[in-house]
PDB file of N, CA and C in Angstrom:
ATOM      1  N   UNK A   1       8.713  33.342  -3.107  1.00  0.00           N
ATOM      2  CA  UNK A   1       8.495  32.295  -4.078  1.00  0.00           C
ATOM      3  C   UNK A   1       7.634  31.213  -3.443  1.00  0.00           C
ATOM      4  N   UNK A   2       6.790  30.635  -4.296  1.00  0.00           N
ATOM      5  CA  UNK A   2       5.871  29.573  -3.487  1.00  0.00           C
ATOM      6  C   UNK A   2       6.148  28.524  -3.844  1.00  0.00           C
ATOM      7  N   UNK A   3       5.871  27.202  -2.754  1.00  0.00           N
ATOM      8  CA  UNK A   3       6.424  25.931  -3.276  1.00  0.00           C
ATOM      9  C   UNK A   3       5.602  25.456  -4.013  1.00  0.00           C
ATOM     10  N   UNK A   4       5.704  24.393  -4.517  1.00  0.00           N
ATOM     11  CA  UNK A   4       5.363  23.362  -5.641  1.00  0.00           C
ATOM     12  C   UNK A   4       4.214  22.916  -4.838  1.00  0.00           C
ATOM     13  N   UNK A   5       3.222  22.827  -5.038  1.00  0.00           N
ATOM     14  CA  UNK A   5       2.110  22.156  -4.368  1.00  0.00           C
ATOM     15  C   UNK A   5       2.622  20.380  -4.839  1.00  0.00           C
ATOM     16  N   UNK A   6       2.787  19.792  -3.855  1.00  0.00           N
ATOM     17  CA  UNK A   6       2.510  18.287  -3.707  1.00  0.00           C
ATOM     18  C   UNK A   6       1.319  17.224  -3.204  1.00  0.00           C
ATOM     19  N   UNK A   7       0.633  17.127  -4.074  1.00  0.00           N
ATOM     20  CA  UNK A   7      -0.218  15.918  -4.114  1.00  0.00           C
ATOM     21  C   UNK A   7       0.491  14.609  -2.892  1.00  0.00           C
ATOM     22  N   UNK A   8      -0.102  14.802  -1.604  1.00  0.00           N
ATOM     23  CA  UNK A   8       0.012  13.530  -1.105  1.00  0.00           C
ATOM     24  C   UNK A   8      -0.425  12.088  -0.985  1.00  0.00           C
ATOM     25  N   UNK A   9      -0.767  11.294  -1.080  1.00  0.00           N
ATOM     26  CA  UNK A   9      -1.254  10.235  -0.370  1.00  0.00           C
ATOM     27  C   UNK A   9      -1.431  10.213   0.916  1.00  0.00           C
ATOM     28  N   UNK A  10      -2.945   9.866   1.839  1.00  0.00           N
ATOM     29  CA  UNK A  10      -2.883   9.469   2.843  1.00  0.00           C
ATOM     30  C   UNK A  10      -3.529   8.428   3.400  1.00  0.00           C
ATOM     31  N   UNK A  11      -2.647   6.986   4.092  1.00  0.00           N
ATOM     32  CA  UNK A  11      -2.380   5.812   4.312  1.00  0.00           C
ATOM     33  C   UNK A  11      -3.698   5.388   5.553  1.00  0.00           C
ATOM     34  N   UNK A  12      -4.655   4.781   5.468  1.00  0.00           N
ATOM     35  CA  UNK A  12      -5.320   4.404   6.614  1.00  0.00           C
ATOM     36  C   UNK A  12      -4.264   3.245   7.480  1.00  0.00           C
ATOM     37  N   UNK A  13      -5.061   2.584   8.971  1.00  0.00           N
ATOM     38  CA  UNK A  13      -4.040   1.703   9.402  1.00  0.00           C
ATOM     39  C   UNK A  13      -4.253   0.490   8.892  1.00  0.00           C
ATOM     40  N   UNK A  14      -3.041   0.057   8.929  1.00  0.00           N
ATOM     41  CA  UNK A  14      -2.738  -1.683   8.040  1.00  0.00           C
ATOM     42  C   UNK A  14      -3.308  -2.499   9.178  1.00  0.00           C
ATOM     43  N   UNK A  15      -4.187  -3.499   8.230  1.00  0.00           N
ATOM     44  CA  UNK A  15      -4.727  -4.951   9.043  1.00  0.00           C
ATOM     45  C   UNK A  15      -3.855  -6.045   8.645  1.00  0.00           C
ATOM     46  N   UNK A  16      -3.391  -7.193   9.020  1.00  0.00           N
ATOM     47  CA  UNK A  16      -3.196  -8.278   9.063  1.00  0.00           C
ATOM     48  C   UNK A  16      -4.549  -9.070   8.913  1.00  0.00           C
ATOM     49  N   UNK A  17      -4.659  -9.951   7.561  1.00  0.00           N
ATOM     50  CA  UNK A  17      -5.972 -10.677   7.849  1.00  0.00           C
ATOM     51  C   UNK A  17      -5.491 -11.887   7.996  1.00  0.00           C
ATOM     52  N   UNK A  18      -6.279 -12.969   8.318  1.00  0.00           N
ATOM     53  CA  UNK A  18      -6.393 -14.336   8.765  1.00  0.00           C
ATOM     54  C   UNK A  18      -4.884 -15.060   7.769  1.00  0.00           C
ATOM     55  N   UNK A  19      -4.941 -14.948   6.255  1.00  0.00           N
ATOM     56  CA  UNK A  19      -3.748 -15.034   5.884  1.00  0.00           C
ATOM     57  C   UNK A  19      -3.228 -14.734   5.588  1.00  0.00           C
ATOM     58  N   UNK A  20      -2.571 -13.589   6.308  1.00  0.00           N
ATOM     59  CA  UNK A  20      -1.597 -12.929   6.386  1.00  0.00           C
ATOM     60  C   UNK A  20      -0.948 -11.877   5.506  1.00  0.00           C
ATOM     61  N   UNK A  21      -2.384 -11.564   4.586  1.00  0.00           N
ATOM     62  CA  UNK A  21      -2.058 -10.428   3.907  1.00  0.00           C
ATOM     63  C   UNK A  21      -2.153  -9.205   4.531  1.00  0.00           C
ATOM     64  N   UNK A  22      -1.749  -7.792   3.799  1.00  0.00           N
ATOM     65  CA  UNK A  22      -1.789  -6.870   4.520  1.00  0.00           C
ATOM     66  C   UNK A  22      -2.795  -5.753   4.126  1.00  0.00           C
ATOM     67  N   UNK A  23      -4.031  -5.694   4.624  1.00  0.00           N
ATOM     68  CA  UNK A  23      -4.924  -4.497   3.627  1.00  0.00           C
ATOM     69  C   UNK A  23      -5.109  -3.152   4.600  1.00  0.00           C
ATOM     70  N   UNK A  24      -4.969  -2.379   3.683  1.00  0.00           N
ATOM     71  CA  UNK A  24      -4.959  -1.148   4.114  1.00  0.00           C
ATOM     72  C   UNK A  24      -5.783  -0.341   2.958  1.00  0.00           C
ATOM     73  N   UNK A  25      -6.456   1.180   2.930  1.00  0.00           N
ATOM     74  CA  UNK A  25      -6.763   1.996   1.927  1.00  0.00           C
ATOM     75  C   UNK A  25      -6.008   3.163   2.242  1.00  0.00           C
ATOM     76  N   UNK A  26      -6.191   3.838   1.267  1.00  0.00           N
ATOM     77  CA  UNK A  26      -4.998   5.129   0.551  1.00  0.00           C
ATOM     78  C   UNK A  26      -6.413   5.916  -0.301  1.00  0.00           C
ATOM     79  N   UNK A  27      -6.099   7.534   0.475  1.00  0.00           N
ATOM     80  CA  UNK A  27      -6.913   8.238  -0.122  1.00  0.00           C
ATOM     81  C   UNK A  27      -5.841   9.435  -0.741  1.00  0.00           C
ATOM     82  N   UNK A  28      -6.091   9.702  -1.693  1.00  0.00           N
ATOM     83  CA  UNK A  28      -5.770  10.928  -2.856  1.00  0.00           C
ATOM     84  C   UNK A  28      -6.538  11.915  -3.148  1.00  0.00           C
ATOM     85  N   UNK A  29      -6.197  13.017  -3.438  1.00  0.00           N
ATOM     86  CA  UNK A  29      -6.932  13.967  -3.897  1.00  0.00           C
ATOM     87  C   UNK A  29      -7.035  13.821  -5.406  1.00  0.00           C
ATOM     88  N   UNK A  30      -8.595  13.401  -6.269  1.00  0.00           N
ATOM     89  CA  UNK A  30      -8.948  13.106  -7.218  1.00  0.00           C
ATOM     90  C   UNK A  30      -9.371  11.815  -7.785  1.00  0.00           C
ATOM     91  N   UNK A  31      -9.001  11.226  -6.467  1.00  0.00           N
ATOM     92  CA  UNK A  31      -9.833   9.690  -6.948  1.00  0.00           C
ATOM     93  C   UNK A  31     -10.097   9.197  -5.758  1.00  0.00           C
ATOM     94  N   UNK A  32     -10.356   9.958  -4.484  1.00  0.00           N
ATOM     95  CA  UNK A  32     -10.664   9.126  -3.173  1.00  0.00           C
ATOM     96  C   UNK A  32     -10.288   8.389  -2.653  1.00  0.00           C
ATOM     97  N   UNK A  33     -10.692   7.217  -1.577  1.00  0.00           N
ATOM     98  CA  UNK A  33     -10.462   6.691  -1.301  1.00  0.00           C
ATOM     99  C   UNK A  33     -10.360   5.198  -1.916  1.00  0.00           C
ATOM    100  N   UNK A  34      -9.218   4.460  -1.724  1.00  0.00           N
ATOM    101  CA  UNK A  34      -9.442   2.413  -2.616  1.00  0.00           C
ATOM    102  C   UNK A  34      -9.164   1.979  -2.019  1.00  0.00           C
ATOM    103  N   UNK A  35      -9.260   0.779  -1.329  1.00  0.00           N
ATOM    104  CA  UNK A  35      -8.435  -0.345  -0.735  1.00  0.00           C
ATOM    105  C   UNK A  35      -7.438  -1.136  -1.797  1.00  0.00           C
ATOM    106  N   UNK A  36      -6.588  -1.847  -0.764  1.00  0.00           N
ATOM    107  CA  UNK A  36      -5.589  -2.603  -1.137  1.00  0.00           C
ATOM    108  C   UNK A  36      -4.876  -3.833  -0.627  1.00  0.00           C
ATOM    109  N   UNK A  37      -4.717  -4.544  -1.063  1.00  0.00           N
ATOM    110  CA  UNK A  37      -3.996  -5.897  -0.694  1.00  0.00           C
ATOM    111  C   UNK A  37      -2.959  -5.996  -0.885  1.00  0.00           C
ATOM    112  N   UNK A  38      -2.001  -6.632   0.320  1.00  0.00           N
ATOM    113  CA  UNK A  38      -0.685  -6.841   0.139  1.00  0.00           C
ATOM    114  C   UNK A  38      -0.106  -8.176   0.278  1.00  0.00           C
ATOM    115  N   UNK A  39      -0.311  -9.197  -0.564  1.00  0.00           N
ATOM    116  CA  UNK A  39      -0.532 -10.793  -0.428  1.00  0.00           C
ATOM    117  C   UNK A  39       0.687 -10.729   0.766  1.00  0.00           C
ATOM    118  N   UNK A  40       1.478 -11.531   1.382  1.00  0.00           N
ATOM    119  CA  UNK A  40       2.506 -11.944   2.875  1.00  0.00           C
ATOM    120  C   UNK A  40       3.755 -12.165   1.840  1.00  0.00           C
ATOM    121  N   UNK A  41       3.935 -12.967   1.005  1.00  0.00           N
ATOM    122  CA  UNK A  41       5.109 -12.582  -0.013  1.00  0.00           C
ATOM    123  C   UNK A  41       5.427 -11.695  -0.764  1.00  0.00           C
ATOM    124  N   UNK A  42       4.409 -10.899  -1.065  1.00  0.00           N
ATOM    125  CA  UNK A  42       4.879  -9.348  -1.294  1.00  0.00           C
ATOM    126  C   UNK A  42       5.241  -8.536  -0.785  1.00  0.00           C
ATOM    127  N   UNK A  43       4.508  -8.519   0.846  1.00  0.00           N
ATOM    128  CA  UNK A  43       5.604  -7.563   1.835  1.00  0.00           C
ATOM    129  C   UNK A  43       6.956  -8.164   1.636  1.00  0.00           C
ATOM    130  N   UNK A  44       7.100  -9.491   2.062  1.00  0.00           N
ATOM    131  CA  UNK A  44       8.473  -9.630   2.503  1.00  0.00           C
ATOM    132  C   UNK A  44       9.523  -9.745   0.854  1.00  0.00           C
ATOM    133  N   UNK A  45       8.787  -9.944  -0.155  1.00  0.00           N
ATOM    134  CA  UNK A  45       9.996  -9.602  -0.882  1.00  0.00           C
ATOM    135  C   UNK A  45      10.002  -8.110  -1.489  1.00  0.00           C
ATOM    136  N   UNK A  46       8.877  -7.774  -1.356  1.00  0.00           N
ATOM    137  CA  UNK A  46       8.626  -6.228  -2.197  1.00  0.00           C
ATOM    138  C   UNK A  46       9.378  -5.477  -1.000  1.00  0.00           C
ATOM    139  N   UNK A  47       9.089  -5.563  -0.123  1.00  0.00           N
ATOM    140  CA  UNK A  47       9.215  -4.310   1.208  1.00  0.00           C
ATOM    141  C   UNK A  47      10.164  -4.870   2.525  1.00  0.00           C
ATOM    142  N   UNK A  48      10.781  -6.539   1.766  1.00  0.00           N
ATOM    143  CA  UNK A  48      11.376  -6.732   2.768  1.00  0.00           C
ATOM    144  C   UNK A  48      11.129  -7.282   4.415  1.00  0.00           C
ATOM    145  N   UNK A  49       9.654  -7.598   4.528  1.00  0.00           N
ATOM    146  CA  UNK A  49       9.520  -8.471   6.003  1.00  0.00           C
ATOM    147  C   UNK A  49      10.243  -9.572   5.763  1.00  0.00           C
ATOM    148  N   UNK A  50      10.994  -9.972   7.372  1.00  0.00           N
ATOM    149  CA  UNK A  50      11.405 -10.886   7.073  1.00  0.00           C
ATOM    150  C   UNK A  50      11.131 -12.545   7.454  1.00  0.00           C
ATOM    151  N   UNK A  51       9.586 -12.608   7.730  1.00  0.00           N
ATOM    152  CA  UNK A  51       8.693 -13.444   7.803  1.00  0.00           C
ATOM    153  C   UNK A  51       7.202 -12.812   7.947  1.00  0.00           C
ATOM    154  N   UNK A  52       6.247 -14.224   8.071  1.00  0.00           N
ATOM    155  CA  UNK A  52       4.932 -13.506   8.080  1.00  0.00           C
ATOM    156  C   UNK A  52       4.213 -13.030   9.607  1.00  0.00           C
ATOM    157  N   UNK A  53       5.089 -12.628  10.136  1.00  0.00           N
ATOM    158  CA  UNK A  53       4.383 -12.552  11.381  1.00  0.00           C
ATOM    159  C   UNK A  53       3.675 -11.348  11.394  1.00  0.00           C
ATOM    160  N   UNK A  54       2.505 -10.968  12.152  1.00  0.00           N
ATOM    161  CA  UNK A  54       1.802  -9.508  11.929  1.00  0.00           C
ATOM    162  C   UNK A  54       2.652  -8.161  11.955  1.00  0.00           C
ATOM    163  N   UNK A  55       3.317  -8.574  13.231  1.00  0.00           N
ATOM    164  CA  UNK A  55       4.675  -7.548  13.677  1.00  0.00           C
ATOM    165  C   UNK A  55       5.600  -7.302  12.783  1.00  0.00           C
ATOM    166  N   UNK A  56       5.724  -8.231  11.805  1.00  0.00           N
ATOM    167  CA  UNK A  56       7.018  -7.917  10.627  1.00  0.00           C
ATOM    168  C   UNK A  56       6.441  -7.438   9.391  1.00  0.00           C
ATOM    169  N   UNK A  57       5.408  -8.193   9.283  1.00  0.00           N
ATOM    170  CA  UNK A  57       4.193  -7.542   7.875  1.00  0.00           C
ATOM    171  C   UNK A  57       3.774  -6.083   8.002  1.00  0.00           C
ATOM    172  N   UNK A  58       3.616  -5.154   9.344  1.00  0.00           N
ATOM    173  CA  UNK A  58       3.092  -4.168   9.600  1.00  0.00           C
ATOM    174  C   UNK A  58       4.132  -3.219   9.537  1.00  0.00           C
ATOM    175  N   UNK A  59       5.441  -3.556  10.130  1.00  0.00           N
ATOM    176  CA  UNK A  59       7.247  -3.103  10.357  1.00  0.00           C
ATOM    177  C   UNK A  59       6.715  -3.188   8.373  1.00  0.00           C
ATOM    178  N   UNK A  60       6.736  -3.551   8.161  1.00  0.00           N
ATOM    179  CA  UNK A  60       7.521  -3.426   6.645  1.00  0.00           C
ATOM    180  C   UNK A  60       6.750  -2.423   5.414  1.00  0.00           C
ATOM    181  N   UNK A  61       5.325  -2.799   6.078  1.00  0.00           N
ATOM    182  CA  UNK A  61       3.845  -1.896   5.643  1.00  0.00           C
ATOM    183  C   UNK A  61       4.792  -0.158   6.067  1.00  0.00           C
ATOM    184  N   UNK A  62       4.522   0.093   6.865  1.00  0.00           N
ATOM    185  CA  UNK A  62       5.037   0.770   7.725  1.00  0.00           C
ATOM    186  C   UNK A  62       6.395   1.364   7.202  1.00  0.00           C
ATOM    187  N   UNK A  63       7.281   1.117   6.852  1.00  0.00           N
ATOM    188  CA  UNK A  63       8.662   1.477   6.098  1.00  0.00           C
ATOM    189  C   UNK A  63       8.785   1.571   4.682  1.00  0.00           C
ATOM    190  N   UNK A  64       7.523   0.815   4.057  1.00  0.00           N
ATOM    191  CA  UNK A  64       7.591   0.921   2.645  1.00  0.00           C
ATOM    192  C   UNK A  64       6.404   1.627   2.100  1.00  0.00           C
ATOM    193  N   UNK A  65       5.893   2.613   3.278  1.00  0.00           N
ATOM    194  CA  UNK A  65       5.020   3.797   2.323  1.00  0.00           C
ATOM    195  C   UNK A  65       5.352   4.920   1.320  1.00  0.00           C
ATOM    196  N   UNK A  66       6.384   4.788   1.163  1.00  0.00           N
ATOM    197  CA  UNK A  66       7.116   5.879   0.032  1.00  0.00           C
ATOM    198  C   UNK A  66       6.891   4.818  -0.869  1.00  0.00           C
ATOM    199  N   UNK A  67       7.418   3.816  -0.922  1.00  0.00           N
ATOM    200  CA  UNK A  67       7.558   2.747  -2.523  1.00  0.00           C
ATOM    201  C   UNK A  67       6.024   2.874  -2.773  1.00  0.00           C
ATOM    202  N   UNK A  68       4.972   1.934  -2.019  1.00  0.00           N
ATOM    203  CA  UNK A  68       3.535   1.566  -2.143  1.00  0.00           C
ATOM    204  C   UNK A  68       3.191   3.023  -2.582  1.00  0.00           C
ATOM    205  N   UNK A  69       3.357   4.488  -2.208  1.00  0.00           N
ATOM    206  CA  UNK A  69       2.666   5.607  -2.616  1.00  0.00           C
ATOM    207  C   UNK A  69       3.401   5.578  -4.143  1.00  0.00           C
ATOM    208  N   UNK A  70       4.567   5.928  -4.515  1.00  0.00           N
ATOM    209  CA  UNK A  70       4.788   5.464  -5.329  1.00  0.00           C
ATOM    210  C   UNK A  70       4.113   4.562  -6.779  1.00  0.00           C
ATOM    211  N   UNK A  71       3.881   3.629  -5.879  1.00  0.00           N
ATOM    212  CA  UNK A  71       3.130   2.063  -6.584  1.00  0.00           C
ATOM    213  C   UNK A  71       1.724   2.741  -6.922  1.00  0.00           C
ATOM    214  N   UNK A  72       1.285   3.296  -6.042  1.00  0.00           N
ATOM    215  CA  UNK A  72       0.167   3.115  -5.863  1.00  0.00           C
ATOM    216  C   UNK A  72      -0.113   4.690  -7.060  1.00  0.00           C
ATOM    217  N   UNK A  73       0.577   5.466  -7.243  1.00  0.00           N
ATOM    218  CA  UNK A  73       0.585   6.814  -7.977  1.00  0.00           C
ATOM    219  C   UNK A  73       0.653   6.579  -9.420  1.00  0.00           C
ATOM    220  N   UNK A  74       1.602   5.392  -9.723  1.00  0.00           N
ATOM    221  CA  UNK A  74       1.670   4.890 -11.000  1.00  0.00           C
ATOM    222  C   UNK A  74       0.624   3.996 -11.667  1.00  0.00           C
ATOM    223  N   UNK A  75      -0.283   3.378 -10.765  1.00  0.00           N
ATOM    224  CA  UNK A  75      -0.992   2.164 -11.123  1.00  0.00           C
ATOM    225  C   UNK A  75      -2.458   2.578 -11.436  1.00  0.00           C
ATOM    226  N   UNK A  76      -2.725   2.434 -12.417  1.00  0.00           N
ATOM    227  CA  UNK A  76      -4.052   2.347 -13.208  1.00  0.00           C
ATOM    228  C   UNK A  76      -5.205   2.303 -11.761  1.00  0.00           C
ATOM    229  N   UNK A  77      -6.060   2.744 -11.649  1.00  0.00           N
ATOM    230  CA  UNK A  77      -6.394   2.493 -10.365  1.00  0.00           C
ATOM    231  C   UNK A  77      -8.332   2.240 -11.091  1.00  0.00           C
ATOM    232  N   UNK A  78      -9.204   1.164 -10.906  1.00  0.00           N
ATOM    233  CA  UNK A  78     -10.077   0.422 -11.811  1.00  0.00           C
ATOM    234  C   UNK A  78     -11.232   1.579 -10.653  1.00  0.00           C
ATOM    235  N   UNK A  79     -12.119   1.766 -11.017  1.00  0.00           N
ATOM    236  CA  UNK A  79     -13.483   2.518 -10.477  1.00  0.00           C
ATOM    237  C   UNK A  79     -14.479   1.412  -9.742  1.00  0.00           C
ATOM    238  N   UNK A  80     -14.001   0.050  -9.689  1.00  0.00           N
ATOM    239  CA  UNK A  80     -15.500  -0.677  -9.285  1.00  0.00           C
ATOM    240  C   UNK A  80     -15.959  -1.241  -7.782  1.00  0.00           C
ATOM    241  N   UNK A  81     -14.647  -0.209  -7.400  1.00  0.00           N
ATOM    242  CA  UNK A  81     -14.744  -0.131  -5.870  1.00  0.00           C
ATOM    243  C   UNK A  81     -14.201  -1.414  -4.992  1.00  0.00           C
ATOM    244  N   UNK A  82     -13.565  -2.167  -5.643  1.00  0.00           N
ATOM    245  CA  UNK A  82     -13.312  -3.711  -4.900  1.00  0.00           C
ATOM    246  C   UNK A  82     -11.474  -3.755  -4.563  1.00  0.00           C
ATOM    247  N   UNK A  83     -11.093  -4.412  -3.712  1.00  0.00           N
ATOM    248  CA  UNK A  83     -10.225  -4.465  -2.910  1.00  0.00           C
ATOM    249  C   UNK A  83      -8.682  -4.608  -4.347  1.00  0.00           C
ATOM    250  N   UNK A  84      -7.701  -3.276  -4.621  1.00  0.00           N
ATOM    251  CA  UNK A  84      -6.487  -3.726  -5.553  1.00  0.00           C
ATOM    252  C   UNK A  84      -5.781  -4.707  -4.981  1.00  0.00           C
ATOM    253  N   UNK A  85      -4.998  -5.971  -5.525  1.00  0.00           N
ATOM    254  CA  UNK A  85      -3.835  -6.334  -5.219  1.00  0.00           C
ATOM    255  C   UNK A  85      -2.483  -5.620  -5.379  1.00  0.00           C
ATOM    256  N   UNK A  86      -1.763  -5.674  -4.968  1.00  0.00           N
ATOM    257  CA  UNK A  86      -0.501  -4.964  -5.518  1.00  0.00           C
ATOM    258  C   UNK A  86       0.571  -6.586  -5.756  1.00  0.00           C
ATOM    259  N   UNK A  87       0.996  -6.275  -6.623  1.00  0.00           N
ATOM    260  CA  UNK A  87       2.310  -7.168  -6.463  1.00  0.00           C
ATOM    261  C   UNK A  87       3.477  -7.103  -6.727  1.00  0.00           C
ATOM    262  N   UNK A  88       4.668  -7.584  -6.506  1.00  0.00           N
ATOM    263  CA  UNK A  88       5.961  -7.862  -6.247  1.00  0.00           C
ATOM    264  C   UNK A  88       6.692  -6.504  -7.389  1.00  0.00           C
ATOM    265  N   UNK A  89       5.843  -6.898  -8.474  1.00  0.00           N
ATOM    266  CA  UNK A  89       5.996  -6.019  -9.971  1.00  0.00           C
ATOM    267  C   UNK A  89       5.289  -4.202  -9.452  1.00  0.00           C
ATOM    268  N   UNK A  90       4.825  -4.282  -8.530  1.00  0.00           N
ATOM    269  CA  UNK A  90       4.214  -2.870  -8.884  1.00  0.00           C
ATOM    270  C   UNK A  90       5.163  -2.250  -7.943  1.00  0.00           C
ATOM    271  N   UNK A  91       5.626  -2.978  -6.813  1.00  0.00           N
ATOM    272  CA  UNK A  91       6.860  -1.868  -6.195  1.00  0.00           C
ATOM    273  C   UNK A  91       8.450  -1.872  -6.520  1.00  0.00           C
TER     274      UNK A  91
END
């Protein structure tokens, strides 16, 4: 019997920028590669950091790639090539 083919997501590495958001891109099979933004209060209440430090923003990036793939599987995803936000609501 053969398994279920599963469509993955796969996660480039997370940056910390200047304030303290978290961007990373996520490539799929059928719509490529997008970037994404993770404003510093969305990690920590979406995913749980428990401040903004790079080390806790990345810990939380990092632990909450099932939700964000998730997020990111459900969400309308726009063609014009410019950086998604995600927020609090999408995970």
């Amino acid at each position: 019997m053969l398994a279920k083919y599963q469509i993955k997501t796969a996660f480039t590495a997370a940056i910390v920028t200047g304030d303290s958001s978290v961007w990373f891109s996520a490539y799929r099979f059928g719509w490529g590669y997008c970037a994404f933004t993770l404003p510093a209060e969305v990690v920590r209440e979406g995913l749980g950091a428990s401040n903004d430090t790079p080390k806790q923003l990345l810990l939380a990036f990092e632990l909450g790639k099932l939700r964000l793939e998730k997020a990111i599987a459900d969400k309308r995803l726009p063609n014009t090539g410019e950086r998604i936000a995600l927020s609090t609501s999408d995970l």
